[in-house]
Every structure is written in structure tokens, then in C-alpha cells.
PDB file of N, CA and C in Angstrom:
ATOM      1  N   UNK A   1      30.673  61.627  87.988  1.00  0.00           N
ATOM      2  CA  UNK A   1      29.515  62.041  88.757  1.00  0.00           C
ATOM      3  C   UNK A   1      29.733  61.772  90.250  1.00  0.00           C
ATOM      4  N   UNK A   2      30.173  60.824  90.432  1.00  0.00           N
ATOM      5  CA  UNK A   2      30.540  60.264  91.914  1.00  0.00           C
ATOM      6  C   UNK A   2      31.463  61.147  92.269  1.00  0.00           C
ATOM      7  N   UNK A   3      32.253  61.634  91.837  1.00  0.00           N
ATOM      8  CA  UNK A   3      33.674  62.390  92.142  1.00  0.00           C
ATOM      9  C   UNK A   3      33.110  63.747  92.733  1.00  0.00           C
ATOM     10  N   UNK A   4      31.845  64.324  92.478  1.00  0.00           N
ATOM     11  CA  UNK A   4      30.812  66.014  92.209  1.00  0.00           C
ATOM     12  C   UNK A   4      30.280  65.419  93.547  1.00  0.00           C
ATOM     13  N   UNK A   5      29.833  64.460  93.738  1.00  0.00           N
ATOM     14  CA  UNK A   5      29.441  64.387  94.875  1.00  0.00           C
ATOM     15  C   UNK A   5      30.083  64.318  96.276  1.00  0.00           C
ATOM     16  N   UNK A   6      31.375  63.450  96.302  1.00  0.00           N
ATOM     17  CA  UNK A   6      32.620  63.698  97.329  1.00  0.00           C
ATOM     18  C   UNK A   6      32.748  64.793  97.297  1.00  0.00           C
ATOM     19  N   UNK A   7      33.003  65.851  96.192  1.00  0.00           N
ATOM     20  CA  UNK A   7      33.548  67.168  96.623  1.00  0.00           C
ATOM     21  C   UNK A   7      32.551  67.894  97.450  1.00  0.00           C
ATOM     22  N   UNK A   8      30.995  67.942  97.143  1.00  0.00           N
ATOM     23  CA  UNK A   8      30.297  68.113  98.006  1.00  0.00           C
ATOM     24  C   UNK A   8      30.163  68.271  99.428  1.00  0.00           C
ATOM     25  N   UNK A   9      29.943  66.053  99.420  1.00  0.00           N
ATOM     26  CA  UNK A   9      30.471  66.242 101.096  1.00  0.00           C
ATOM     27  C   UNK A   9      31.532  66.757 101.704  1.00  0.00           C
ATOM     28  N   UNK A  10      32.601  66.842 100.763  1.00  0.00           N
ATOM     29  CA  UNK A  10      34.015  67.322 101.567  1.00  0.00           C
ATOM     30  C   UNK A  10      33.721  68.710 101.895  1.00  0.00           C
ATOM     31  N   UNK A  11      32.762  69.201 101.282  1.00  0.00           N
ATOM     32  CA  UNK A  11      32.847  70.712 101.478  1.00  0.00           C
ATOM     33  C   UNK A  11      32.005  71.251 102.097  1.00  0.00           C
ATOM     34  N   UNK A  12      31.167  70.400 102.774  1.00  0.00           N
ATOM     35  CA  UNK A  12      29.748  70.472 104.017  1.00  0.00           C
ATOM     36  C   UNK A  12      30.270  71.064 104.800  1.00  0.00           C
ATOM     37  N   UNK A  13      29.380  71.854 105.576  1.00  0.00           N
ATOM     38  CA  UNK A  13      29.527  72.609 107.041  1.00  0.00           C
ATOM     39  C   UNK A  13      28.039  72.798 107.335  1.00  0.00           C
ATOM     40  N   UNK A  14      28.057  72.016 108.533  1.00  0.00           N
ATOM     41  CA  UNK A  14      26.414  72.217 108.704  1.00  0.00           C
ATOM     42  C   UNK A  14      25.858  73.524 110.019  1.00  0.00           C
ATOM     43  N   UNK A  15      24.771  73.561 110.461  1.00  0.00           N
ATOM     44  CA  UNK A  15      24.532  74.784 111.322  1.00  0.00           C
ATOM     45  C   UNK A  15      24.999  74.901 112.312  1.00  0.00           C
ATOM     46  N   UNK A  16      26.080  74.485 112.502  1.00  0.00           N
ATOM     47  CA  UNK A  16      26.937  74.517 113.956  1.00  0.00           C
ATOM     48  C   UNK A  16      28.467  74.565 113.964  1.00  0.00           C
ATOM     49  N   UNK A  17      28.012  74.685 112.536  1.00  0.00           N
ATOM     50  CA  UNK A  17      29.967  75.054 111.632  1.00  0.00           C
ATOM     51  C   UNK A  17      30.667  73.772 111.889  1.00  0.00           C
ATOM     52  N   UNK A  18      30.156  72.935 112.168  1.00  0.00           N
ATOM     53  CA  UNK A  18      31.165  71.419 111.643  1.00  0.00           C
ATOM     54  C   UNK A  18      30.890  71.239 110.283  1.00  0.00           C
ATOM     55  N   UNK A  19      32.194  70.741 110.148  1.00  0.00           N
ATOM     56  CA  UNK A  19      32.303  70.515 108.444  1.00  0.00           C
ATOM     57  C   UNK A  19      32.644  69.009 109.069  1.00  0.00           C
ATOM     58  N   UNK A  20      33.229  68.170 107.492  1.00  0.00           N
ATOM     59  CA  UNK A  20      32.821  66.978 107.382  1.00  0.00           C
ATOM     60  C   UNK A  20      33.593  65.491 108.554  1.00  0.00           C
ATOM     61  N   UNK A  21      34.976  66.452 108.813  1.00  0.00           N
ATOM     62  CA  UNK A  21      35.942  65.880 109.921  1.00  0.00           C
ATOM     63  C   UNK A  21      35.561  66.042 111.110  1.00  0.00           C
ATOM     64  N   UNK A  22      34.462  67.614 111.379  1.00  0.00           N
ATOM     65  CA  UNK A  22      34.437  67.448 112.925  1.00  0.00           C
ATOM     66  C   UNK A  22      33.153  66.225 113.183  1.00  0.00           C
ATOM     67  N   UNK A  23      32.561  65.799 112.068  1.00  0.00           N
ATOM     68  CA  UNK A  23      31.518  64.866 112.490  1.00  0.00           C
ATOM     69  C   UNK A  23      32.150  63.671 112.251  1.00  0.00           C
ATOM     70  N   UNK A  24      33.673  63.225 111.905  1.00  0.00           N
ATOM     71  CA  UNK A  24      33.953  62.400 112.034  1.00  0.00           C
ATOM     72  C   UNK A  24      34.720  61.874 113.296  1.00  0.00           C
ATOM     73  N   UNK A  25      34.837  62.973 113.762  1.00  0.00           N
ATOM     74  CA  UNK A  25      35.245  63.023 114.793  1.00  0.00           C
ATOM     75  C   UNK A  25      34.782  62.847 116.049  1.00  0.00           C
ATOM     76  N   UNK A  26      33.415  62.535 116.013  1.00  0.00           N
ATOM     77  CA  UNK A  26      32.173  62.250 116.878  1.00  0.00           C
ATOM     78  C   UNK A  26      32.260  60.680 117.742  1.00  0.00           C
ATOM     79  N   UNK A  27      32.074  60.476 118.506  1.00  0.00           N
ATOM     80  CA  UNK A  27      32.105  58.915 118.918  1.00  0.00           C
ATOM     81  C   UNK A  27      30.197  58.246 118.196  1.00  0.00           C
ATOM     82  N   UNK A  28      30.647  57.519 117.692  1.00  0.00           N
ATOM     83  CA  UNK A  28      29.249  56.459 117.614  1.00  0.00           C
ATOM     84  C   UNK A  28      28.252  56.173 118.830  1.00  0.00           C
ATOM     85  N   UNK A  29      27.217  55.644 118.379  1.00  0.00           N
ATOM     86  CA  UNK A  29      26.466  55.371 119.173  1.00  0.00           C
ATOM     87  C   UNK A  29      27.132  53.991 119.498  1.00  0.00           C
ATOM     88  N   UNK A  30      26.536  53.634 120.904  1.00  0.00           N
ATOM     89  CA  UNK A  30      27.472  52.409 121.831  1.00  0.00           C
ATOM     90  C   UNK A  30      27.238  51.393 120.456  1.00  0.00           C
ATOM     91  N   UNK A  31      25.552  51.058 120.480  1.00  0.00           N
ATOM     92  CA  UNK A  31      26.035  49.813 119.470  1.00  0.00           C
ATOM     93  C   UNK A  31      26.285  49.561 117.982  1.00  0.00           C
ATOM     94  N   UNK A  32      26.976  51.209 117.636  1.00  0.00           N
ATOM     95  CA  UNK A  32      27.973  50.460 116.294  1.00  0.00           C
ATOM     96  C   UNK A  32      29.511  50.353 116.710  1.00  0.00           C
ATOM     97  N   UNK A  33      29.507  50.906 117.953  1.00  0.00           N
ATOM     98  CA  UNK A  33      30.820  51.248 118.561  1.00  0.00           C
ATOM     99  C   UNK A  33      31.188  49.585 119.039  1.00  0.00           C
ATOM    100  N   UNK A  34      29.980  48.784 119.596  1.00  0.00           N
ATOM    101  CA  UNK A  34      30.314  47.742 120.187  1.00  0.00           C
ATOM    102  C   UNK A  34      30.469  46.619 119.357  1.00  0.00           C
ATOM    103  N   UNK A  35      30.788  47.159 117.731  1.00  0.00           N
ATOM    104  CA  UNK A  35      30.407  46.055 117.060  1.00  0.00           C
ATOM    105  C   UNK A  35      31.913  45.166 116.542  1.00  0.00           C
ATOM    106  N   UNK A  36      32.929  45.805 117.443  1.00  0.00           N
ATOM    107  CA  UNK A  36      34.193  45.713 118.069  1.00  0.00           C
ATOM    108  C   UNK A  36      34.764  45.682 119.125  1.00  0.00           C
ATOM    109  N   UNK A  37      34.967  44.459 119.756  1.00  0.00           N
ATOM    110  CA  UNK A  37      35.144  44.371 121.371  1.00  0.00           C
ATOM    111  C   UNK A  37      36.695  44.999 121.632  1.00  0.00           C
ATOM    112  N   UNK A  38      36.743  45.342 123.329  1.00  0.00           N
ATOM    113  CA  UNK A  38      37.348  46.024 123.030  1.00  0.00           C
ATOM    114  C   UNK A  38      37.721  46.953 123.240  1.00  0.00           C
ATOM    115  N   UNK A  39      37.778  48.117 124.178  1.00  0.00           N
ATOM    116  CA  UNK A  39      38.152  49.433 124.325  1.00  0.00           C
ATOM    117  C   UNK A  39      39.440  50.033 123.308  1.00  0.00           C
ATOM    118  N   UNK A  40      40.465  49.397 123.233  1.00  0.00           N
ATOM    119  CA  UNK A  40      41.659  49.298 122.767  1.00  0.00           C
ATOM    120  C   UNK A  40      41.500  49.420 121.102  1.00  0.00           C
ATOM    121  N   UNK A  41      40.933  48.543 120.853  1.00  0.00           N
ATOM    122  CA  UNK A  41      40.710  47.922 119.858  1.00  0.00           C
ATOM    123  C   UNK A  41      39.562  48.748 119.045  1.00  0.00           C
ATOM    124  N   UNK A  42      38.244  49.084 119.709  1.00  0.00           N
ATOM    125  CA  UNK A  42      37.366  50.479 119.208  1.00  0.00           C
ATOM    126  C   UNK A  42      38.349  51.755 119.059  1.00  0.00           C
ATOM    127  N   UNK A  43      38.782  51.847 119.849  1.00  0.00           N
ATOM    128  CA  UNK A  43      39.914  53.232 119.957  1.00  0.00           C
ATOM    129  C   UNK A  43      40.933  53.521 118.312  1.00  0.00           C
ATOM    130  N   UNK A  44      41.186  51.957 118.065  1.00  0.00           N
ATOM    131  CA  UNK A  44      41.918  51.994 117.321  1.00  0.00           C
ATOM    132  C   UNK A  44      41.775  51.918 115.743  1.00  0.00           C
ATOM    133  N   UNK A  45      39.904  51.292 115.900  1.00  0.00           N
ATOM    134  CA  UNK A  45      39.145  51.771 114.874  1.00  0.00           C
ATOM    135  C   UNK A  45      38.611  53.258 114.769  1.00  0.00           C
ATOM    136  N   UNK A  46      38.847  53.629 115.931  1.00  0.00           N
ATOM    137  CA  UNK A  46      37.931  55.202 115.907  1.00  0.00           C
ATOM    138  C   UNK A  46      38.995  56.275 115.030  1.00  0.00           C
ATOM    139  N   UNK A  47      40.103  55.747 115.283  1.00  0.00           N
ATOM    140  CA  UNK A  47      41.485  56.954 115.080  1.00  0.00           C
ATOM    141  C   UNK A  47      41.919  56.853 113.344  1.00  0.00           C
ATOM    142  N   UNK A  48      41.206  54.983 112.815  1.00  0.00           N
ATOM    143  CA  UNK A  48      41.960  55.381 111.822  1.00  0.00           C
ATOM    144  C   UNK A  48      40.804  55.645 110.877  1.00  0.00           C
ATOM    145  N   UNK A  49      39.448  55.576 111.181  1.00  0.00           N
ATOM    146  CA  UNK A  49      38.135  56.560 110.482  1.00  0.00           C
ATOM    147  C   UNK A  49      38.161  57.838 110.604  1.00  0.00           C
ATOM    148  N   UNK A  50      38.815  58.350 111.453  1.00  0.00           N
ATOM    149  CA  UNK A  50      39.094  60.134 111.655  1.00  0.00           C
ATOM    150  C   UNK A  50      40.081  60.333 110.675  1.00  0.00           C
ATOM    151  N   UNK A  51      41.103  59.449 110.639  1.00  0.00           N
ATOM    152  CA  UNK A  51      42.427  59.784 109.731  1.00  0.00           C
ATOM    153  C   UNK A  51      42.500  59.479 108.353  1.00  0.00           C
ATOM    154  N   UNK A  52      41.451  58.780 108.194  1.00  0.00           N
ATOM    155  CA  UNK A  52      41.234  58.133 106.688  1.00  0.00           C
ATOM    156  C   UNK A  52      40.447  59.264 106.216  1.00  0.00           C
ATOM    157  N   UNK A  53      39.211  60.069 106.890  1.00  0.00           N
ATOM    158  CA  UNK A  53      38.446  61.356 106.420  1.00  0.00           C
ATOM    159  C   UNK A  53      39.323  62.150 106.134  1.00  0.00           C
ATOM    160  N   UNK A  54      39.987  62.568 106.834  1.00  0.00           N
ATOM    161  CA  UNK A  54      41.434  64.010 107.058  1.00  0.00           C
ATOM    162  C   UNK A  54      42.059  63.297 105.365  1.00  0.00           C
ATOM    163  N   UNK A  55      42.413  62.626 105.344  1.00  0.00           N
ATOM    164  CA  UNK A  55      43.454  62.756 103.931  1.00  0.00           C
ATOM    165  C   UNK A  55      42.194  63.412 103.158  1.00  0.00           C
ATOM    166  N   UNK A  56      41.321  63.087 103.053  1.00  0.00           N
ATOM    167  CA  UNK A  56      40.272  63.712 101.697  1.00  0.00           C
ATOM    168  C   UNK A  56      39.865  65.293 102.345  1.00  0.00           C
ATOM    169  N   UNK A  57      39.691  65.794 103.059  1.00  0.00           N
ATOM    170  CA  UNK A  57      39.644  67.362 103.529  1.00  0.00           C
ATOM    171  C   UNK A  57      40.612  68.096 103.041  1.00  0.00           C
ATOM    172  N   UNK A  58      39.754  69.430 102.843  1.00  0.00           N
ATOM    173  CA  UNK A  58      40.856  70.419 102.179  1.00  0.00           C
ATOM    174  C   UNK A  58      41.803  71.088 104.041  1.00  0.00           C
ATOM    175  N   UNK A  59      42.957  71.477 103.336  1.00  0.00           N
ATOM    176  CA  UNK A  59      43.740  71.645 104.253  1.00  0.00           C
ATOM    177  C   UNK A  59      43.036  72.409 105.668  1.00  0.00           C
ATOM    178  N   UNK A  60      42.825  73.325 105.022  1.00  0.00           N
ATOM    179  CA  UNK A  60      42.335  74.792 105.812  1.00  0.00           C
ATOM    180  C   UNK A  60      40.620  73.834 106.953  1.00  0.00           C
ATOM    181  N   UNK A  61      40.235  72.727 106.427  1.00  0.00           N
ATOM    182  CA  UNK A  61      39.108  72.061 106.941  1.00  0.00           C
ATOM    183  C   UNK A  61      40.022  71.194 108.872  1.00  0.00           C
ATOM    184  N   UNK A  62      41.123  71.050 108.453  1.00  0.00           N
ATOM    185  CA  UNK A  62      41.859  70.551 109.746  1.00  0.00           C
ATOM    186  C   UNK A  62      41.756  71.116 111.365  1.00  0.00           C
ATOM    187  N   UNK A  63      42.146  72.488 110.626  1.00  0.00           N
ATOM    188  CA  UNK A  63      41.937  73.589 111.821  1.00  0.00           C
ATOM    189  C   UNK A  63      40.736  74.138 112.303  1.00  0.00           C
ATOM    190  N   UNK A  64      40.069  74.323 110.813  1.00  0.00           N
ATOM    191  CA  UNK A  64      38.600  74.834 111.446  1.00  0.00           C
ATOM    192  C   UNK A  64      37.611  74.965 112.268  1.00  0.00           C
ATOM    193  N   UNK A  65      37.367  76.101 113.266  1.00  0.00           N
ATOM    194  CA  UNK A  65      37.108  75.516 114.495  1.00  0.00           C
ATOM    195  C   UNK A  65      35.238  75.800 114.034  1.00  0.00           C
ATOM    196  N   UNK A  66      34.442  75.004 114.626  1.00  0.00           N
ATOM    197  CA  UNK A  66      32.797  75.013 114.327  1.00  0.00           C
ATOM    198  C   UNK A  66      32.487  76.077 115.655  1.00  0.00           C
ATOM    199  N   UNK A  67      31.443  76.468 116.109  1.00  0.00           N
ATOM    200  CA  UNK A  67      30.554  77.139 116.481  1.00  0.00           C
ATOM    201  C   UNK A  67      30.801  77.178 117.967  1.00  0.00           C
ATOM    202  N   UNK A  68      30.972  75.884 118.604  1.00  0.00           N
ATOM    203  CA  UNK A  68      31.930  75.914 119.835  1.00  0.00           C
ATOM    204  C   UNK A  68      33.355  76.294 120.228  1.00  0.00           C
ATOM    205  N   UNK A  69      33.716  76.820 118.991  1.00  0.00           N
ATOM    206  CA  UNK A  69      35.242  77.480 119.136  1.00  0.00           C
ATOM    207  C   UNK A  69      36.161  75.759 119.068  1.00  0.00           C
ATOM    208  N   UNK A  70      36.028  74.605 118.312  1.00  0.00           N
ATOM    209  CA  UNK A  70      36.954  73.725 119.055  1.00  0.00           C
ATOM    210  C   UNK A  70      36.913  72.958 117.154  1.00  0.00           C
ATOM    211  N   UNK A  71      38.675  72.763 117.091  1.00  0.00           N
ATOM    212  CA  UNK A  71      39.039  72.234 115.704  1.00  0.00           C
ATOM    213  C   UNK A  71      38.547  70.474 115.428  1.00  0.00           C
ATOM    214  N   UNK A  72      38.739  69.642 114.642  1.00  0.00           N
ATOM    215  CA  UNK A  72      38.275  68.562 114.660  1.00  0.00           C
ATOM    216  C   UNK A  72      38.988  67.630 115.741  1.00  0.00           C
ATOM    217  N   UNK A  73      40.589  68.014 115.617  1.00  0.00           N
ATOM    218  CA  UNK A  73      41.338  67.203 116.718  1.00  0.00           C
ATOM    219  C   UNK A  73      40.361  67.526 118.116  1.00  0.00           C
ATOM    220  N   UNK A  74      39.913  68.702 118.722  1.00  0.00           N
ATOM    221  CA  UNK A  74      39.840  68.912 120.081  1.00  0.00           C
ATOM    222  C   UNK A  74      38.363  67.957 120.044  1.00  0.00           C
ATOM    223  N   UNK A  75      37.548  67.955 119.227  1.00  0.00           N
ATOM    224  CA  UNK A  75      36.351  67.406 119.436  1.00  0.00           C
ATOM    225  C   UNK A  75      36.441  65.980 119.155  1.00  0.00           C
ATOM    226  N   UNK A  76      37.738  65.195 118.638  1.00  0.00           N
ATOM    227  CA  UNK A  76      38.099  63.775 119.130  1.00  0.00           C
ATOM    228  C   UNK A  76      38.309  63.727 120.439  1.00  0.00           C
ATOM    229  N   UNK A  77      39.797  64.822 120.835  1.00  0.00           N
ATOM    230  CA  UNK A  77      39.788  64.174 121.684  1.00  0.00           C
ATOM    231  C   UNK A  77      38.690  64.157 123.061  1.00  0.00           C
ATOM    232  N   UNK A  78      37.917  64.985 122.695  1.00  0.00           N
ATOM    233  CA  UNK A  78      36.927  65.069 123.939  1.00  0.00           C
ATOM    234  C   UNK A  78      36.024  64.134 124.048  1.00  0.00           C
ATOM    235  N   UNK A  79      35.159  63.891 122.924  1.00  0.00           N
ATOM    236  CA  UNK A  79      34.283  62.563 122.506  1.00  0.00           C
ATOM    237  C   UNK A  79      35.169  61.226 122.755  1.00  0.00           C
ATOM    238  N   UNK A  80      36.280  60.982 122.994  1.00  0.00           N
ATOM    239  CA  UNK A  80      36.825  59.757 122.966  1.00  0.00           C
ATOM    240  C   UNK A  80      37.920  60.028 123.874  1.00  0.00           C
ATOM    241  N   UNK A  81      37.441  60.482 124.854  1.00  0.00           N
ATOM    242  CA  UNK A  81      38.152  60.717 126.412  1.00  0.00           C
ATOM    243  C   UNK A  81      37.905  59.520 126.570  1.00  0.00           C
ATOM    244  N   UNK A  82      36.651  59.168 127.056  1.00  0.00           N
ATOM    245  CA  UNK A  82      36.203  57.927 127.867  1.00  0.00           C
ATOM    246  C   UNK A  82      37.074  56.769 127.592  1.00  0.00           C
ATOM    247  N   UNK A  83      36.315  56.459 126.273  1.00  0.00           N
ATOM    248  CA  UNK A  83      37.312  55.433 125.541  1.00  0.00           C
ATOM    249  C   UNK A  83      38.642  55.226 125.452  1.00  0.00           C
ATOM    250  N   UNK A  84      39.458  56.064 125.784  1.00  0.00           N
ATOM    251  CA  UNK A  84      41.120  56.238 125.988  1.00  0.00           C
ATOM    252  C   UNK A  84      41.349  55.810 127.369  1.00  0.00           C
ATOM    253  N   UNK A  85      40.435  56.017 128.076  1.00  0.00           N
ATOM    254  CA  UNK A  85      40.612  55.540 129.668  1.00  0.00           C
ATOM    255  C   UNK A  85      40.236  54.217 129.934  1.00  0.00           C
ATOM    256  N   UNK A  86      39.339  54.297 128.931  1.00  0.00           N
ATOM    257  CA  UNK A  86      38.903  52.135 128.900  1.00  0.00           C
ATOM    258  C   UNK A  86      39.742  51.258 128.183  1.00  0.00           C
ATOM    259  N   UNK A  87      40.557  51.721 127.309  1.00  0.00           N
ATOM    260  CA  UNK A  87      41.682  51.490 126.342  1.00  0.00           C
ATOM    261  C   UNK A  87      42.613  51.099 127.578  1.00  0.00           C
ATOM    262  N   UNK A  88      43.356  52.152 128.196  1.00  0.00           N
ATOM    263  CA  UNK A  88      44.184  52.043 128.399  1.00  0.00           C
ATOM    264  C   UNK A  88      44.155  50.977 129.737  1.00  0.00           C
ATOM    265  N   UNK A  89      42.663  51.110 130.690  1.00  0.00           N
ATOM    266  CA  UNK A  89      42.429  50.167 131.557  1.00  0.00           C
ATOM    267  C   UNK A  89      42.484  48.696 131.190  1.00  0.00           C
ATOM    268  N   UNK A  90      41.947  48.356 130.068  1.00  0.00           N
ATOM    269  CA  UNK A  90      41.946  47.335 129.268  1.00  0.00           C
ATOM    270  C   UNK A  90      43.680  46.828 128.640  1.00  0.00           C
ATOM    271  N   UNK A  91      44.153  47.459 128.485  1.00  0.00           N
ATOM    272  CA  UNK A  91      45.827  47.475 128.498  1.00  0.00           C
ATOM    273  C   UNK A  91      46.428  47.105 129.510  1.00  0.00           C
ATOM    274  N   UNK A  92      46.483  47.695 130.414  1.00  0.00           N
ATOM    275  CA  UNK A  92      47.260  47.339 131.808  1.00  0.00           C
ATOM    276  C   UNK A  92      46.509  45.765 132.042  1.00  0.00           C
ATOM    277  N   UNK A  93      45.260  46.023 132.330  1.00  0.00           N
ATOM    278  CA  UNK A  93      45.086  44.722 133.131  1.00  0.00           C
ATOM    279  C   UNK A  93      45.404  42.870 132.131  1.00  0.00           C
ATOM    280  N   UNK A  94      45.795  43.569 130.383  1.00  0.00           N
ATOM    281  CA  UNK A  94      45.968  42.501 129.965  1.00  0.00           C
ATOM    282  C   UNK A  94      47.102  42.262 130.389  1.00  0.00           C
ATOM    283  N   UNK A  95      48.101  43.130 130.209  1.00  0.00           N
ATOM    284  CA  UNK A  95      49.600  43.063 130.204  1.00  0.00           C
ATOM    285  C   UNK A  95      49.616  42.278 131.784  1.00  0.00           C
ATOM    286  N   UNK A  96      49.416  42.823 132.768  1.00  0.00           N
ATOM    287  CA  UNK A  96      48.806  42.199 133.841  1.00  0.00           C
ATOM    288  C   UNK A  96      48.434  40.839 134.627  1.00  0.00           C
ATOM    289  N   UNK A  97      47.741  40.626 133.466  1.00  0.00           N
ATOM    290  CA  UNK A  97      46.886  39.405 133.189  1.00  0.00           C
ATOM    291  C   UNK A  97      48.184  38.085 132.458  1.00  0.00           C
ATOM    292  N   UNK A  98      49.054  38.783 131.661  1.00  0.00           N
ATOM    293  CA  UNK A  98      49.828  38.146 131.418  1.00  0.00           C
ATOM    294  C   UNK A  98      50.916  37.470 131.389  1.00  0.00           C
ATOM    295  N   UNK A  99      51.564  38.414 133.092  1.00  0.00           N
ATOM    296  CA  UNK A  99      52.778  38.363 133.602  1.00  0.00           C
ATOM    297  C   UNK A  99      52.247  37.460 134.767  1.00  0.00           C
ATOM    298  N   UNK A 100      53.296  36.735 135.727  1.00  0.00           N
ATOM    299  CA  UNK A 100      53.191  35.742 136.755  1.00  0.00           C
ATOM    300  C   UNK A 100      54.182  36.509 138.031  1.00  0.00           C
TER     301      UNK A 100
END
């Protein structure tokens, strides 16, 4: 019974033609996002909840572009621009932080 229902969600597309990856592909609201400090470190939770959805999607669901013309990859990477720039700011200044 549980199994009828995954296939379900896997097979959602809601009124804007995202199916179930492009909403995983969404950034969170700040505070479930913050419930990991962190830029780096959110980033790196964000990538492997996108990638853990993608193994259960049917193939043809990867590419699929929704209603804005844009596949699940393009609507990561746009939603989690920011965060790649706070990542990576957060990077330098440790590395930074760590040299004399």
C-alpha cells in the first residue's frame, strides 16, 4: 500500500508543471534552512535532498521542463544561487581564518 502511494507522488505534476524534483529543488524557508549552520554546510544538505529525490523519479521526470520553460537542475540552480555565494564566502574566509 505504501509502495501505490510513492508511485503517486513520484508521478505528481502540479499546475505549473512541476513534478516532484522540481519542488525539490526549491530552497526552504530560512528557518528550516537554518536548522543547519552554515552556508556550506546547508548547501550541502540542500544537494543531497535533491539527489536522494532524483534516484526515485522516472527518467524522462529529470529533464522535464514545468511551465517556466526551466528543468529541475535549472530551478536548483537558481533557488540556491544565493546560498552558493554564502558557501563559498564562508569557505574562503575559513580557509583564511586558518592560515597565518
Amino acid at each position: 500500500q505504501m509502495s501505490e502511494y510513492r508511485h503517486l507522488v513520484m508521478k505528481y505534476i502540479d499546475s505549473t508543471g512541476d513534478n516532484i524534483l522540481h519542488l525539490a529543488a526549491r530552497l526552504p524557508p530560512s528557518d528550516r534552512l537554518s536548522l543547519v549552520s552554515g552556508a556550506a554546510l546547508q548547501m550541502q544538505r540542500e544537494l543531497q535532498w535533491f539527489k536522494e529525490v532524483e534516484k526515485f523519479v522516472q527518467p524522462a521526470y529529470k529533464t522535464m521542463k514545468n511551465q517556466d520553460d526551466k528543468t529541475p537542475a535549472m530551478v536548483f540552480s537558481e533557488e540556491h544561487r544565493n546560498l552558493v555565494k554564502e558557501g563559498e564566502k564562508w569557505m574562503k574566509d575559513a580557509a583564511t581564518s586558518g592560515t597565518v
